[in-house]
Protein backbone atom coordinates (compact mmCIF):
# COMPACT_ATOMS: atom_id res chain seq x y z
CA UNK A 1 -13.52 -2.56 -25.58
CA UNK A 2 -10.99 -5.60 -24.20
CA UNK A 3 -10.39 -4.82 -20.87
CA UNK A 4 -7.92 -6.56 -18.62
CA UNK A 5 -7.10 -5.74 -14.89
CA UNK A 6 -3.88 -6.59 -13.12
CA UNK A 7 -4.18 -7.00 -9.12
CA UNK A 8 -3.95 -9.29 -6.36
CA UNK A 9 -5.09 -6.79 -3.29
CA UNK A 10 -8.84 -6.29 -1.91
CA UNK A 11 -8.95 -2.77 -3.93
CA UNK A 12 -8.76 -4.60 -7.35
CA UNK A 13 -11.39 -6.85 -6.19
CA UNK A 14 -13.52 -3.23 -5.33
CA UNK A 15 -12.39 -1.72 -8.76
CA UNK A 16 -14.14 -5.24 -10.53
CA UNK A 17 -16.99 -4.92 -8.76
CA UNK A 18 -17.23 -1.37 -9.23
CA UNK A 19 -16.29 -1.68 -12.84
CA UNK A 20 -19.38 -4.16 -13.14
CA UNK A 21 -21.84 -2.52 -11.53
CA UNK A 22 -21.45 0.53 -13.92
CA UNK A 23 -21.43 -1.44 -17.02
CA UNK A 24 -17.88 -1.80 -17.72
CA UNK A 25 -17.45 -5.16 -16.88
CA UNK A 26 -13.44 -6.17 -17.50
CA UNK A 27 -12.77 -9.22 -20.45
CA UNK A 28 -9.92 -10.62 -17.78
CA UNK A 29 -8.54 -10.20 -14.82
CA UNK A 30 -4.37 -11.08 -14.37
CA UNK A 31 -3.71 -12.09 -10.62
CA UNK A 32 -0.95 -14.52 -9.47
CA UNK A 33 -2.14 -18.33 -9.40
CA UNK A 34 -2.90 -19.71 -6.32
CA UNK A 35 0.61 -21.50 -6.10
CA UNK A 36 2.34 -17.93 -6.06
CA UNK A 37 0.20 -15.99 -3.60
CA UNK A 38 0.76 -19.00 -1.18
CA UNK A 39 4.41 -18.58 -1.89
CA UNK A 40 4.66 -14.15 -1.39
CA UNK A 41 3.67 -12.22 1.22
CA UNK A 42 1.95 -9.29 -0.05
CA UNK A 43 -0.22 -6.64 2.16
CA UNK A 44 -3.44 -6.52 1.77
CA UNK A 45 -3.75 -9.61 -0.20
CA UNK A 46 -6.61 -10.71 -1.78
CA UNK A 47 -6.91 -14.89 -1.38
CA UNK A 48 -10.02 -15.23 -2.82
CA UNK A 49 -9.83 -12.73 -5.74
CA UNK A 50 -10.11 -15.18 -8.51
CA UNK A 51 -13.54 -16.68 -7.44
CA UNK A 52 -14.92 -13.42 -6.90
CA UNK A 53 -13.90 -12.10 -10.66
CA UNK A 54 -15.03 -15.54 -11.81
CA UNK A 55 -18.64 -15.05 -10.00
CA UNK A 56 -18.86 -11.49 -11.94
CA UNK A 57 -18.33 -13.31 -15.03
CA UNK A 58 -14.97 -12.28 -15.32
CA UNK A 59 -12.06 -14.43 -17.22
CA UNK A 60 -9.33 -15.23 -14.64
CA UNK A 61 -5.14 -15.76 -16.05
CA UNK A 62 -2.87 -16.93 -13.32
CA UNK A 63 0.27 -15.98 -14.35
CA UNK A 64 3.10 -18.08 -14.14
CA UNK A 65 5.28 -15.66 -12.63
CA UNK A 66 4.82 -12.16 -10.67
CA UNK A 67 7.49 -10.61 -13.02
CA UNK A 68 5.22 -11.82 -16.16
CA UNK A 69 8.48 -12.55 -17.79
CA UNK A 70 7.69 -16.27 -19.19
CA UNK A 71 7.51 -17.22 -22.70
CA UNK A 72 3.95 -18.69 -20.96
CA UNK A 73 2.81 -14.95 -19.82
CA UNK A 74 3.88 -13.47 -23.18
CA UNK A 75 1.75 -15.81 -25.67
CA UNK A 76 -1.15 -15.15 -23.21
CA UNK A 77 -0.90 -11.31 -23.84
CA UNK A 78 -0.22 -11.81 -27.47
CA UNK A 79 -2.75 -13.82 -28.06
CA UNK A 80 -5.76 -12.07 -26.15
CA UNK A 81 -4.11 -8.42 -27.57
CA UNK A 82 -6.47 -6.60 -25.11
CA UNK A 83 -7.30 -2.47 -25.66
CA UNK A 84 -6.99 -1.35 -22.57
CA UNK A 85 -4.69 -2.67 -19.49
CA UNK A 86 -5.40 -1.33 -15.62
CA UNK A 87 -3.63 -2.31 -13.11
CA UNK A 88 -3.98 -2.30 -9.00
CA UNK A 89 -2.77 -4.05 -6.42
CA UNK A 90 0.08 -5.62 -8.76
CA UNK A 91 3.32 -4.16 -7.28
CA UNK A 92 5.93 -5.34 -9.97
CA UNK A 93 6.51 -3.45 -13.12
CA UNK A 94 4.96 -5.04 -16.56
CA UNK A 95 7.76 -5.69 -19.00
CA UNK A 96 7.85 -3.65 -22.26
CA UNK A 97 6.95 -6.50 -24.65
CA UNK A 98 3.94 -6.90 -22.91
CA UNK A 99 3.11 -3.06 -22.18
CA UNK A 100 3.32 -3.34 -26.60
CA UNK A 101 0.40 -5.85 -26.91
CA UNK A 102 -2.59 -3.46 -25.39
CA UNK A 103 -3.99 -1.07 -27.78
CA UNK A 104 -3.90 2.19 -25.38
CA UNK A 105 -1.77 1.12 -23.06
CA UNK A 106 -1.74 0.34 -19.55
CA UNK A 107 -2.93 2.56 -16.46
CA UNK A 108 -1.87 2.27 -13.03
CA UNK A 109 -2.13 4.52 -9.99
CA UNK A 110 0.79 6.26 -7.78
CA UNK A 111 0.24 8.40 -5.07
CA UNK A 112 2.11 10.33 -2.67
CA UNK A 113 2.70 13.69 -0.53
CA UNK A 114 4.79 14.91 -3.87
CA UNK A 115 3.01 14.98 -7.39
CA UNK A 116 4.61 12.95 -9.77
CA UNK A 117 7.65 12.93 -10.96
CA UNK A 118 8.75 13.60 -7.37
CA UNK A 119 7.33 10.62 -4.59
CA UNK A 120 8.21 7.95 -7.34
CA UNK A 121 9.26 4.59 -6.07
CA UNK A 122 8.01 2.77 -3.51
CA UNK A 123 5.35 2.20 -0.64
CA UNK A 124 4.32 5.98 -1.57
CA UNK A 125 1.46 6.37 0.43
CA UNK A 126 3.26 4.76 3.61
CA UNK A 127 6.16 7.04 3.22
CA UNK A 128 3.82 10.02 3.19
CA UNK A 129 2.67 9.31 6.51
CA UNK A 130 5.94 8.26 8.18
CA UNK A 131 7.15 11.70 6.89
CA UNK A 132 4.04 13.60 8.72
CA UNK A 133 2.76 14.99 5.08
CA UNK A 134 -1.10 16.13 5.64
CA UNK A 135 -1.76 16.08 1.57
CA UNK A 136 -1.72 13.29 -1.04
CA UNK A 137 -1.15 14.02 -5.16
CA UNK A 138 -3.08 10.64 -6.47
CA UNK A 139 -2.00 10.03 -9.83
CA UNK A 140 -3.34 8.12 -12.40
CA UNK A 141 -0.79 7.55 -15.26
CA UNK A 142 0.10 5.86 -18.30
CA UNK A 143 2.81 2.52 -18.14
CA UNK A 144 5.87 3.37 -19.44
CA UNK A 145 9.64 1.50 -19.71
CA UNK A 146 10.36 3.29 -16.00
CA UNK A 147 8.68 3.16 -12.84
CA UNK A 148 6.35 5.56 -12.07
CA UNK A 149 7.19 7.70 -15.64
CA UNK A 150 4.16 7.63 -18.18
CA UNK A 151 1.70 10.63 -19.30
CA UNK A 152 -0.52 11.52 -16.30
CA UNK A 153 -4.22 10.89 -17.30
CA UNK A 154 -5.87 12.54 -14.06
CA UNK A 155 -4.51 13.64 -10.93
CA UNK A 156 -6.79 14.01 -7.53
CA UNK A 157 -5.51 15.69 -4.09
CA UNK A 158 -6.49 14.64 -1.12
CA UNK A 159 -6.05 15.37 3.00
CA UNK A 160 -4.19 13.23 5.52
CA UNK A 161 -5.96 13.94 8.89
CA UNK A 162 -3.12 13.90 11.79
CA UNK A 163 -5.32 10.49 13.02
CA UNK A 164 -5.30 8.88 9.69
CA UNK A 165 -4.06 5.33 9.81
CA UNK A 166 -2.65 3.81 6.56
CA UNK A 167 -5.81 1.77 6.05
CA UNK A 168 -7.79 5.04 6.14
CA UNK A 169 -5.73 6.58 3.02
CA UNK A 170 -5.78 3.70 1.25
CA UNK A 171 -9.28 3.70 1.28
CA UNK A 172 -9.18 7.20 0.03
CA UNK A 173 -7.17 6.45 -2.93
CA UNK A 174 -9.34 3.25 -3.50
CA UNK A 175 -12.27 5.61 -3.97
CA UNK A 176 -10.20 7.24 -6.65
CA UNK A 177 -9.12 4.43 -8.64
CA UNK A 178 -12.41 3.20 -8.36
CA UNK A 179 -13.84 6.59 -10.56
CA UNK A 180 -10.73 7.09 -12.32
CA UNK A 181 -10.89 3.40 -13.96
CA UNK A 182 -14.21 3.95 -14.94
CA UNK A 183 -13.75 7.31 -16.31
CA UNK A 184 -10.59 5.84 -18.45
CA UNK A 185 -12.49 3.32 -19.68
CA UNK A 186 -15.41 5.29 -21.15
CA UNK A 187 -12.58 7.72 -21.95
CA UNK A 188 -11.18 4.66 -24.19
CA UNK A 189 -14.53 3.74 -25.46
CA UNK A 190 -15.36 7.28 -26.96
CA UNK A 191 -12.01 7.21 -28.93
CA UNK A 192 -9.62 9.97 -26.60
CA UNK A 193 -7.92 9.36 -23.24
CA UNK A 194 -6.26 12.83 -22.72
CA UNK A 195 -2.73 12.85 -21.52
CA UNK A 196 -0.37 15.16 -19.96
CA UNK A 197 3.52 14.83 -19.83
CA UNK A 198 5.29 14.72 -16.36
CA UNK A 199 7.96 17.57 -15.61
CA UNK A 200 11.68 16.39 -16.69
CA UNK A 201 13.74 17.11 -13.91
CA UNK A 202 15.62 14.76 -11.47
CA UNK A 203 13.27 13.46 -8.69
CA UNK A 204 12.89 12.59 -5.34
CA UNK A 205 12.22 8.17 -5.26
CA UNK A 206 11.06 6.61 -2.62
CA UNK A 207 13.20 3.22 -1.37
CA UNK A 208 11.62 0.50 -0.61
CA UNK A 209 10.16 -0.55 3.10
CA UNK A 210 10.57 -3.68 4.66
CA UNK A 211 9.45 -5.24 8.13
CA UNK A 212 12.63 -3.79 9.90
CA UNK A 213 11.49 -0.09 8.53
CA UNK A 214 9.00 -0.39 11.40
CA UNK A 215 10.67 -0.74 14.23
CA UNK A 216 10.80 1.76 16.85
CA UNK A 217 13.84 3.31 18.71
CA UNK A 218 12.43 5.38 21.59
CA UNK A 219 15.44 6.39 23.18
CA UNK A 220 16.44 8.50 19.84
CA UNK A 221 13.23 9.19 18.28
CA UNK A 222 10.64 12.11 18.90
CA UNK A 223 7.42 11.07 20.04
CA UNK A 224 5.90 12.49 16.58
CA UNK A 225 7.74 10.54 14.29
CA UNK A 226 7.30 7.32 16.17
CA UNK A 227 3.26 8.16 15.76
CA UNK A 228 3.75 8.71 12.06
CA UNK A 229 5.74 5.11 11.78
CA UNK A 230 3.18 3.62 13.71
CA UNK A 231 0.33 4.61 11.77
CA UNK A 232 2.04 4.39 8.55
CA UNK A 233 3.50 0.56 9.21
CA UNK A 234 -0.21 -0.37 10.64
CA UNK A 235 -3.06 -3.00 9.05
CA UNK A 236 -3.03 -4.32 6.18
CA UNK A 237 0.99 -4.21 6.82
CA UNK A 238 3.38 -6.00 9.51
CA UNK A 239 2.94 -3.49 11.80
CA UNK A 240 5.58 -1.42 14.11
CA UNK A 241 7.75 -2.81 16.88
CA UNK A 242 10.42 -2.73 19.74
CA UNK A 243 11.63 -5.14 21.73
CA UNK A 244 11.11 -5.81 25.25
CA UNK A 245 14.82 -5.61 26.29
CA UNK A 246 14.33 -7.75 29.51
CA UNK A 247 12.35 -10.59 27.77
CA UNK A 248 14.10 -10.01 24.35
CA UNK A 249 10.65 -10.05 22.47
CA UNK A 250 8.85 -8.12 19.81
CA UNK A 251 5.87 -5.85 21.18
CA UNK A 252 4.08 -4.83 17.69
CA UNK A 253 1.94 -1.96 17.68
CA UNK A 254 -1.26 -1.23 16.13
CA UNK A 255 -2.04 2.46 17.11
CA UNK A 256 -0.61 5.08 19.28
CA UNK A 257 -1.30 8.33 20.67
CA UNK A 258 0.86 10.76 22.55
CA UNK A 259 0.23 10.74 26.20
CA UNK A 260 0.58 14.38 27.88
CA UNK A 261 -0.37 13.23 31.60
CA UNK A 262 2.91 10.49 32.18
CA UNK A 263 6.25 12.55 33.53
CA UNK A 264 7.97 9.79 35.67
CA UNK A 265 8.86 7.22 32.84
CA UNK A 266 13.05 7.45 31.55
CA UNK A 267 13.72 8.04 28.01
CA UNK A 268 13.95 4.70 26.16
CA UNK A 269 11.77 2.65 28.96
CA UNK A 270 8.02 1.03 28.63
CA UNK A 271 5.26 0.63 31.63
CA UNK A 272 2.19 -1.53 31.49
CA UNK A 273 -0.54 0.15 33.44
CA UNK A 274 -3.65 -2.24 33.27
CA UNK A 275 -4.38 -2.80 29.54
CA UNK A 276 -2.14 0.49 28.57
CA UNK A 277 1.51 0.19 26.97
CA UNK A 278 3.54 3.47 27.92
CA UNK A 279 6.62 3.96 26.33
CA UNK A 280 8.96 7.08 26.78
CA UNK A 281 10.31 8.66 23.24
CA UNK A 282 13.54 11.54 23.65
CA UNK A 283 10.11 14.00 23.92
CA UNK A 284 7.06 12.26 24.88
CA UNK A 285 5.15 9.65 26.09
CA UNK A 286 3.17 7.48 23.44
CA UNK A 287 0.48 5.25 24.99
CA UNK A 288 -1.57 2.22 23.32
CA UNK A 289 -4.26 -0.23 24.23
CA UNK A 290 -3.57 -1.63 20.37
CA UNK A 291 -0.34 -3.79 20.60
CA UNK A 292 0.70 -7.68 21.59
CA UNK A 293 4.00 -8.80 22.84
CA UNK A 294 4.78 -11.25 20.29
CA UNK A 295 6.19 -14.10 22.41
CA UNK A 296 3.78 -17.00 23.25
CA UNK A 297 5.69 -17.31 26.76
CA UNK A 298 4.47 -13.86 27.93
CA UNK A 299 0.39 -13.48 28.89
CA UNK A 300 1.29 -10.84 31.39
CA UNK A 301 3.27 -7.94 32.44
CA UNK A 302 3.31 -6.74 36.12
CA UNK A 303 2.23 -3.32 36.19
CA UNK A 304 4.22 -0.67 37.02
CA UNK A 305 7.21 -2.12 36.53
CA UNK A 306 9.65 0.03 34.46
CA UNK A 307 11.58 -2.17 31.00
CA UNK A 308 13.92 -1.31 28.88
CA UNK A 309 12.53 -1.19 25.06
CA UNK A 310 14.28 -0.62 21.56
């Protein structure tokens, strides 16, 4: 069985290692050359994934480009006409002439607070938290010409805790991929990889976030939803923000929690109080000890001292 995994992120580095431990060791492993990562900002990057595949025995491809649309790409995947393609941590869609060269096809992983075909899109799992969803459908499904459209090969549900940071759900779908991937594979290996077709229906996508999705507008928003963007915008992405009106400067937050016991600060205005940020949302008070005010200029805030944020 010719294996090849697609990925540049720290969870296809786990699913190699996992792979390997439990004898299913991948032929190659498809990550952007060192040139391009330098060149992309991706969360949750992976710098030194192609050492670690090559210490595991593992047959590293740059690629050329992240679109895999070269004549350069193409010969590769001709050429090496692998079985079975899985792919994680590789967030551009694989062009049909090369989804043609793999034997069975190639499996990725999409999950969200809707089970597929609704939640398509993407950032998924970030979007599931921003919109205060407590449940996750984690699909693993087959590549097809669309986004986010192939046969479903196995689907797992899983909770989002009210304290759940993004980095703690990704690590929950990590542990899925991680067994799902394996199961494929000796799925592939005994001849049958069942399949199941998604519902036809029109479906609710996802658009795309970008740095500016994280910034935070306390004089409009509830206290709640500025939580949820918080946590879902957190490590291993940018991060949420305002600005502090008075210095005109970022403040990017980490974590947050509302805070019941402040009643004296107006409705779009931020406090320090020791090592504590306050800020005052249209209903609440959010409070965290897990932020930095981005200029270089600023060490310290007088306490106290009431500024306008947004």
């Amino acid at each position: 069985m010719k294996v090849c995994v697609f990925g540049n992120k720290s969870t296809t580095s786990a699913v190699l290692r996992h792979l390997t431990s439990h004898h299913a060791k991948p032929h190659s492993l498809v990550t952007l050359s060192k040139e391009n990562i330098s060149q992309l900002e991706i969360s949750g990057v992976d710098r030194d994934i192609a050492s670690q595949a090559e210490s595991l025995g593992i047959h590293v491809y740059g690629t050329a480009s992240y679109g895999l649309k070269s004549t350069y790409d193409q010969d590769f995947f001709s050429k090496e006409a692998f079985d079975l393609g899985i792919c994680t941590g590789w967030q551009r869609l694989i062009p049909q002439e090369i989804l043609n060269t793999f034997r069975l096809g190639v499996f990725g992983w999409h999950g969200s607070g809707f089970n597929l075909p609704n939640g398509r899109g993407r950032s998924p799992l970030n979007w599931t938290i921003r919109l205060g969803m407590h449940e996750v459908f984690h699909n693993c499904f087959k590549y097809a010409e669309g986004a986010d459209t192939g046969e479903i090969y196995d689907t797992l549900r899983f909770t989002v805790n009210k304290d759940d940071y993004i980095a703690d759900v990704l690590e929950k779908a990590k542990a899925h991929i991680q067994d799902s991937a394996l199961s494929l594979i000796r799925d592939a290996a005994n001849g049958s990889i069942p399949l199941s077709q998604q519902a036809n229906y029109p479906a609710i996508q996802f658009p795309a976030l970008n740095e500016a999705s994280g910034r935070i507008y306390p004089s409009i928003m509830q206290g709640a939803d500025v939580i949820n963007i918080i946590r879902s915008c957190s490590f291993p992405f940018p991060g949420s923000y305002l600005y502090d009106q008075n210095r005109n400067t970022k403040i990017r937050i980490w974590k947050a929690e509302i805070n019941e016991g402040i009643k004296d600060l107006r409705i779009g205005y931020a406090r320090m109080v020791g090592k504590v940020l306050l800020v005052r949302c249209r209903d609440a008070v959010i409070s965290s000890n897990d932020f930095k005010f981005e200029s270089t200029k600023i060490d310290k805030v007088a306490d106290s001292i009431d500024f306008l944020c947004g």
